[in-house]
N, C-alpha and C. Protein backbone atom coordinates (compact mmCIF):
# COMPACT_ATOMS: atom_id res chain seq x y z
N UNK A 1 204.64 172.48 -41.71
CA UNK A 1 205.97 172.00 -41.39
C UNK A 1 205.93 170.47 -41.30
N UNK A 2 206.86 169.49 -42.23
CA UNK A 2 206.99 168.55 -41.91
C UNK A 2 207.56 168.10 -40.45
N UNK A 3 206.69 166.92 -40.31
CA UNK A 3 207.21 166.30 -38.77
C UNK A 3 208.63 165.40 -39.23
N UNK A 4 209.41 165.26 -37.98
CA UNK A 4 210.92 164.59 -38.50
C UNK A 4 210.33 163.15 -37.21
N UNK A 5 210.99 162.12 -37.86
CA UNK A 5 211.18 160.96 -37.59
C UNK A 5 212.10 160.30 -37.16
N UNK A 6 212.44 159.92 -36.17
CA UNK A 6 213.62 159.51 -35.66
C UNK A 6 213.51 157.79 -35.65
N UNK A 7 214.04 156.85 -36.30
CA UNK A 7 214.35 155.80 -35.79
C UNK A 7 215.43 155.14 -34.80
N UNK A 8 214.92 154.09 -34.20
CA UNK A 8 216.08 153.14 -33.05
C UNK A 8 215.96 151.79 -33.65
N UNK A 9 216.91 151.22 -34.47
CA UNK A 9 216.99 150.18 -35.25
C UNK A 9 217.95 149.37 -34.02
N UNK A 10 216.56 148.21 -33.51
CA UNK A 10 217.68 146.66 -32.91
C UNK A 10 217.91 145.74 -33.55
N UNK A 11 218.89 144.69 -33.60
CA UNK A 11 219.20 144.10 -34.97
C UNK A 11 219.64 142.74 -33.92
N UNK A 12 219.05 141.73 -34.36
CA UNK A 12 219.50 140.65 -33.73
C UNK A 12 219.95 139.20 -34.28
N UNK A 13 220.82 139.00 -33.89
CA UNK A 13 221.26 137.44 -35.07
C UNK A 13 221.10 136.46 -33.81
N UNK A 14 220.85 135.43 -34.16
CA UNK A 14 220.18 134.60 -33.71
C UNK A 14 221.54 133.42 -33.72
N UNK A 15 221.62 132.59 -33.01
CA UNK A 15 222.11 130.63 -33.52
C UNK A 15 221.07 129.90 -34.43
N UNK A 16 221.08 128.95 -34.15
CA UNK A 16 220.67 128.12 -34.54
C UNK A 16 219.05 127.55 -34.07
N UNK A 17 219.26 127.75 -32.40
CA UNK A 17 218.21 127.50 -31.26
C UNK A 17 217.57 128.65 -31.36
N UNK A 18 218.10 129.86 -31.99
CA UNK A 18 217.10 131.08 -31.76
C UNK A 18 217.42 131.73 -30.50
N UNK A 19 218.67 131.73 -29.90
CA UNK A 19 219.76 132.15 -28.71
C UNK A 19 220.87 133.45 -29.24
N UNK A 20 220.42 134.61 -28.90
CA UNK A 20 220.84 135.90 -28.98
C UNK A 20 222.16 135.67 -28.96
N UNK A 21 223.24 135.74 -30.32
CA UNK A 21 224.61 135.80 -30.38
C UNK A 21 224.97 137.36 -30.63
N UNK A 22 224.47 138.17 -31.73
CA UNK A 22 225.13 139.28 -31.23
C UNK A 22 223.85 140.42 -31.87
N UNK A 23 223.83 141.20 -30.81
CA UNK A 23 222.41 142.23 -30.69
C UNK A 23 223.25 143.84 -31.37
N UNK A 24 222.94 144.36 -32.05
CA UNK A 24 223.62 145.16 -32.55
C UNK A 24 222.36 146.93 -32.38
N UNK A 25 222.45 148.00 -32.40
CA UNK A 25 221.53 149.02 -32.48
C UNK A 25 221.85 150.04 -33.43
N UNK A 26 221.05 150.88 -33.85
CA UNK A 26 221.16 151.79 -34.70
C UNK A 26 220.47 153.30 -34.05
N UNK A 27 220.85 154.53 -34.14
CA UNK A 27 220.28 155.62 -33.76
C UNK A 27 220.95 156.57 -34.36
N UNK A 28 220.40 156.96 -35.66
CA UNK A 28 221.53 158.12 -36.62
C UNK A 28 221.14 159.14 -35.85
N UNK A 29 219.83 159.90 -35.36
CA UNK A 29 219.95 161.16 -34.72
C UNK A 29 220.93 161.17 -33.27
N UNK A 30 221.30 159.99 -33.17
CA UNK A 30 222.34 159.92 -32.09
C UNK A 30 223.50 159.43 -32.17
N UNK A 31 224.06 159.61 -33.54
CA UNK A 31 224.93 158.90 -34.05
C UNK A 31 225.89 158.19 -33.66
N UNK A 32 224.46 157.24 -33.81
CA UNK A 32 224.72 155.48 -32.79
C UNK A 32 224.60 154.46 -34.98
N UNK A 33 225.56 154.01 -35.04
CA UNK A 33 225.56 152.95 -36.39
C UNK A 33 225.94 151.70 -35.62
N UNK A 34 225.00 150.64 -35.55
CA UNK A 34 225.00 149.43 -35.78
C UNK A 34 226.67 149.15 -34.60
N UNK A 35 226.09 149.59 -33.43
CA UNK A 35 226.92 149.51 -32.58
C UNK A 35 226.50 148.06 -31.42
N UNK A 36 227.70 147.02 -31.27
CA UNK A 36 227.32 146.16 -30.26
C UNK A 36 226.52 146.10 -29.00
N UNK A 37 226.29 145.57 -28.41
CA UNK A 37 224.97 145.12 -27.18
C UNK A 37 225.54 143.57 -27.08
N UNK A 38 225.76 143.84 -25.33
CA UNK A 38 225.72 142.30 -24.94
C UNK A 38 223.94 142.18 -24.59
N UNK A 39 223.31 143.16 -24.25
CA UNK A 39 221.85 142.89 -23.42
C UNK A 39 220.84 144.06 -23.87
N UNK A 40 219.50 144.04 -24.52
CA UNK A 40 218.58 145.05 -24.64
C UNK A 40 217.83 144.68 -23.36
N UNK A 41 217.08 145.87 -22.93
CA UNK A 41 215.67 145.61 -22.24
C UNK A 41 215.04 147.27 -22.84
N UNK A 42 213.84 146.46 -23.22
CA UNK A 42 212.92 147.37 -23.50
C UNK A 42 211.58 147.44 -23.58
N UNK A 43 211.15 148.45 -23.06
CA UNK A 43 209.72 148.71 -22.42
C UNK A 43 209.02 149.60 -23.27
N UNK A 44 208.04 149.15 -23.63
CA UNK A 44 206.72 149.93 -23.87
C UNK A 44 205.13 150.16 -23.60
N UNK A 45 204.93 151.06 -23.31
CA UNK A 45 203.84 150.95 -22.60
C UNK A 45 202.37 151.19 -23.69
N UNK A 46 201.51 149.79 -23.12
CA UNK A 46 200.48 150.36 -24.47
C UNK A 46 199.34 150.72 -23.49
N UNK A 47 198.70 151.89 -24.09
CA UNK A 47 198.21 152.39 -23.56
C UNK A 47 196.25 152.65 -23.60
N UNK A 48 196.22 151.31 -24.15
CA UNK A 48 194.99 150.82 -24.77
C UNK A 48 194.73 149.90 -24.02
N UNK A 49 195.55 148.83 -23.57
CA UNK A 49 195.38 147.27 -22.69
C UNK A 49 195.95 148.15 -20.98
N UNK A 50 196.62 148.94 -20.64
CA UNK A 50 196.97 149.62 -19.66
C UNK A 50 198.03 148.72 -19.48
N UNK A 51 199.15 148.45 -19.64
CA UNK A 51 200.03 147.60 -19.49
C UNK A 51 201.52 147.28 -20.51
N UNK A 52 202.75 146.88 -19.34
CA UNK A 52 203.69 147.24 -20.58
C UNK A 52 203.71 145.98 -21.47
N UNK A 53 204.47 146.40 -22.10
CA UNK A 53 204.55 145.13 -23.49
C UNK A 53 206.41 145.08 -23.06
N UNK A 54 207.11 143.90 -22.96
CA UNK A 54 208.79 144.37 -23.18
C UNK A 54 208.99 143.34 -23.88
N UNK A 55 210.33 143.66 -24.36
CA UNK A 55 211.56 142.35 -24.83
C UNK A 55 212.87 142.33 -23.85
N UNK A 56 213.11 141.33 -23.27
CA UNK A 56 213.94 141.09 -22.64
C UNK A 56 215.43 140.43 -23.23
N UNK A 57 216.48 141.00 -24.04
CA UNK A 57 217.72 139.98 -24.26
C UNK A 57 219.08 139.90 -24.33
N UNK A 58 219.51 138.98 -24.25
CA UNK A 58 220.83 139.18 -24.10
C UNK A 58 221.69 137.72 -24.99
N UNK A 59 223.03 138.13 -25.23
CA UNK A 59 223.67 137.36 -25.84
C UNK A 59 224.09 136.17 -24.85
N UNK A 60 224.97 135.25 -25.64
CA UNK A 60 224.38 134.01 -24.95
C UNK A 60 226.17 134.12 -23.82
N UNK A 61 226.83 134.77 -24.53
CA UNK A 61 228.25 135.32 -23.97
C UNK A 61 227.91 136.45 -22.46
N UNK A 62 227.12 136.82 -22.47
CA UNK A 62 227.12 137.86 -21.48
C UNK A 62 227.27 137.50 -20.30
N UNK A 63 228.72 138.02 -19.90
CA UNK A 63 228.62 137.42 -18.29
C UNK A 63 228.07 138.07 -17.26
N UNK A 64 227.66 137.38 -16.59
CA UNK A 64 226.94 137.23 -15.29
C UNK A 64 227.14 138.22 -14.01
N UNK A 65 228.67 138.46 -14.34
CA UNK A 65 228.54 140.44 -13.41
C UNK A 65 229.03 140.93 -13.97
N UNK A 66 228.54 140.89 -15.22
CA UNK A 66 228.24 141.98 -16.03
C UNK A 66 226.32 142.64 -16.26
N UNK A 67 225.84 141.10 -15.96
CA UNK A 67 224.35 141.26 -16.13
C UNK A 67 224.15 141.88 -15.21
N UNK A 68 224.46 141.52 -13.35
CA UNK A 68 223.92 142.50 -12.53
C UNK A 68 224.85 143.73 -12.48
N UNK A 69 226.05 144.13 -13.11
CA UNK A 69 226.00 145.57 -13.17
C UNK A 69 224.74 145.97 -13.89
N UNK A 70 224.71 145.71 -14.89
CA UNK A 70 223.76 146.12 -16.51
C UNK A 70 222.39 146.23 -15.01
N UNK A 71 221.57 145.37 -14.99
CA UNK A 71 220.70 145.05 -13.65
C UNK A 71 220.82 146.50 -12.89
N UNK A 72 221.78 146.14 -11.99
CA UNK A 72 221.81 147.61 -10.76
C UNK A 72 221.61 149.18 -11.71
N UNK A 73 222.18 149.30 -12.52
CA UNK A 73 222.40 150.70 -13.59
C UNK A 73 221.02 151.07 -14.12
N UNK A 74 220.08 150.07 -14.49
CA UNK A 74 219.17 149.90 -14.89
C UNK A 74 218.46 150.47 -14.25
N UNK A 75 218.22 149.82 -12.70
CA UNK A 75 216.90 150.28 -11.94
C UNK A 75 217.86 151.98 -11.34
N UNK A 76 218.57 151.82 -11.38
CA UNK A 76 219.11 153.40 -11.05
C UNK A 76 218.65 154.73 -12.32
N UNK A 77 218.73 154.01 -13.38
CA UNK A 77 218.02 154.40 -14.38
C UNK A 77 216.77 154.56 -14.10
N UNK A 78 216.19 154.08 -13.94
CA UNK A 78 214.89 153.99 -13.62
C UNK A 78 214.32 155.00 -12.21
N UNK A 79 215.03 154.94 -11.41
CA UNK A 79 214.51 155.61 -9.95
C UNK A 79 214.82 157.10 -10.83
N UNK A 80 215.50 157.22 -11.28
CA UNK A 80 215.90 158.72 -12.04
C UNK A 80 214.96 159.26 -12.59
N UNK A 81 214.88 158.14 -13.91
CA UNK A 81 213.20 158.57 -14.93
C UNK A 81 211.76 158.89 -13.55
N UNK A 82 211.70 157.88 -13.10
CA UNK A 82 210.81 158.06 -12.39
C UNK A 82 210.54 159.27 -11.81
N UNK A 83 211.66 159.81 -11.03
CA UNK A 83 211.87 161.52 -10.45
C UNK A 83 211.37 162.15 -11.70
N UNK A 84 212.00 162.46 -12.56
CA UNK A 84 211.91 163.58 -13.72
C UNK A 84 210.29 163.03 -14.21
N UNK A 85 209.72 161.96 -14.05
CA UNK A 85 208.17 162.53 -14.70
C UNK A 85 207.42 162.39 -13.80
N UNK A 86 207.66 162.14 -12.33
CA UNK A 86 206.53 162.31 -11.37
C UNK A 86 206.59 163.64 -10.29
N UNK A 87 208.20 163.61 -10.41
CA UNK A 87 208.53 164.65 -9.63
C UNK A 87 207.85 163.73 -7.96
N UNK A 88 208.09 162.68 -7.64
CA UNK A 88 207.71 162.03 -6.64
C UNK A 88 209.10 162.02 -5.49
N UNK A 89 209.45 162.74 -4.99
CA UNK A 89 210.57 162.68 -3.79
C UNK A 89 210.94 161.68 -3.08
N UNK A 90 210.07 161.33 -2.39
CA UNK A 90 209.79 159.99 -1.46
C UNK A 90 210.02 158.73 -1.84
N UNK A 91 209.20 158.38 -3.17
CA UNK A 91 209.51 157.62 -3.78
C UNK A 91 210.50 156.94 -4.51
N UNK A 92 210.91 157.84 -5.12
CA UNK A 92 212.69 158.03 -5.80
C UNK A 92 213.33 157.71 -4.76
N UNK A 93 213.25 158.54 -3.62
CA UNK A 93 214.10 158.43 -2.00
C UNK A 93 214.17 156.47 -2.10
N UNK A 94 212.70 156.39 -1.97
CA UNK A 94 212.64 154.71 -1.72
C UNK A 94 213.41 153.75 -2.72
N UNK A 95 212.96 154.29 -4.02
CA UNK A 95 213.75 153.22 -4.80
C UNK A 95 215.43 153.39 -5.13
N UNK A 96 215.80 154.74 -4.91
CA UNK A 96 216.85 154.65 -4.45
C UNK A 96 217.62 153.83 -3.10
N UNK A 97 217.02 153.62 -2.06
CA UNK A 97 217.82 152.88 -0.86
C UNK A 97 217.77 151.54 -1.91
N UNK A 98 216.38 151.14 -2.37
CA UNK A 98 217.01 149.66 -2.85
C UNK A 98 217.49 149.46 -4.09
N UNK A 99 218.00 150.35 -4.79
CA UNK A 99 219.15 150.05 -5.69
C UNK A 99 220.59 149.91 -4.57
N UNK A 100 220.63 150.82 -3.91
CA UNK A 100 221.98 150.76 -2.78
C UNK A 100 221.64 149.11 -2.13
N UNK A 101 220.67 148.95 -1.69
CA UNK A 101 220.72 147.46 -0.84
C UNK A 101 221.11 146.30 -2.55
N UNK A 102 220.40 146.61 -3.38
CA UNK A 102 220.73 145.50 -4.48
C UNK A 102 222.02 145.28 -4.54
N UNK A 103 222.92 146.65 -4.79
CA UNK A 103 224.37 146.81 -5.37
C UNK A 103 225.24 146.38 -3.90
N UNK A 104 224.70 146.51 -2.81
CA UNK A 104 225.00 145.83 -1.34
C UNK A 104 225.17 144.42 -1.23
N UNK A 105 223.88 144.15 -1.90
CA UNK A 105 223.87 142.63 -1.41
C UNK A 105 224.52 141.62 -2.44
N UNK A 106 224.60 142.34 -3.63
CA UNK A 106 225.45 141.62 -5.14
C UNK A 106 226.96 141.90 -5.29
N UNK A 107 227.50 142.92 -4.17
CA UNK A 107 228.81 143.13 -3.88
C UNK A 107 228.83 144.21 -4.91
N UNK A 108 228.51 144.79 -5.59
CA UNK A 108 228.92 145.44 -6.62
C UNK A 108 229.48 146.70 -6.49
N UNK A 109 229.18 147.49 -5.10
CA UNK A 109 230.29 148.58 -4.81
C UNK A 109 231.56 148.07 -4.06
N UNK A 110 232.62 148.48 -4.58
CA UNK A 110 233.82 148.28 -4.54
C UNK A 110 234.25 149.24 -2.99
């Protein structure tokens, strides 16, 4: 049986300075076409050096609460993933209060 391949195409145009104007993505098994991005973050972990590798970016337009929503959603993202592959309770518990203190202290719940 052939194996199937999924690509995630990021596409980035640049200025002049080499300053992220507009970040675009691709995901046909998720039929995602060359859809806008004010901000990527992305992580990979190599697993040879024990350590992640990321790219951090964003357009040069992206405002600023918009970044710490994007920010707070993120690590909420994250306390989530974290649950589902450690199955760690406590932990999740923990990084959950400080997504609530982040989104506290940045005003971001309404």
């Amino acid at each position: 049986m052939a194996k199937h391949i999924s690509d995630i195409v990021l596409s980035i145009e640049l200025d002049e300075n080499r300053v992220p104007e507009k970040l675009q993505w691709s995901a046909k098994d998720g039929g995602i076409d060359k859809e806008q991005a004010k901000a990527f973050l992305l992580s990979v972990w190599d697993d040879q050096k024990k350590e992640t590798l990321k790219i951090d970016l964003w357009t040069k337009d992206m405002p600023v609460d918009e970044m710490k929503q994007f920010f707070h959603q993120t690590l909420v993202s994250m306390a989530e993933t974290f649950q589902r592959a450690t199955q760690d309770e406590k932990m999740t518990a923990t990084m959950m209060d400080f997504c609530d203190y982040f989104a506290e202290k940045l005003e971001l719940k309404k």
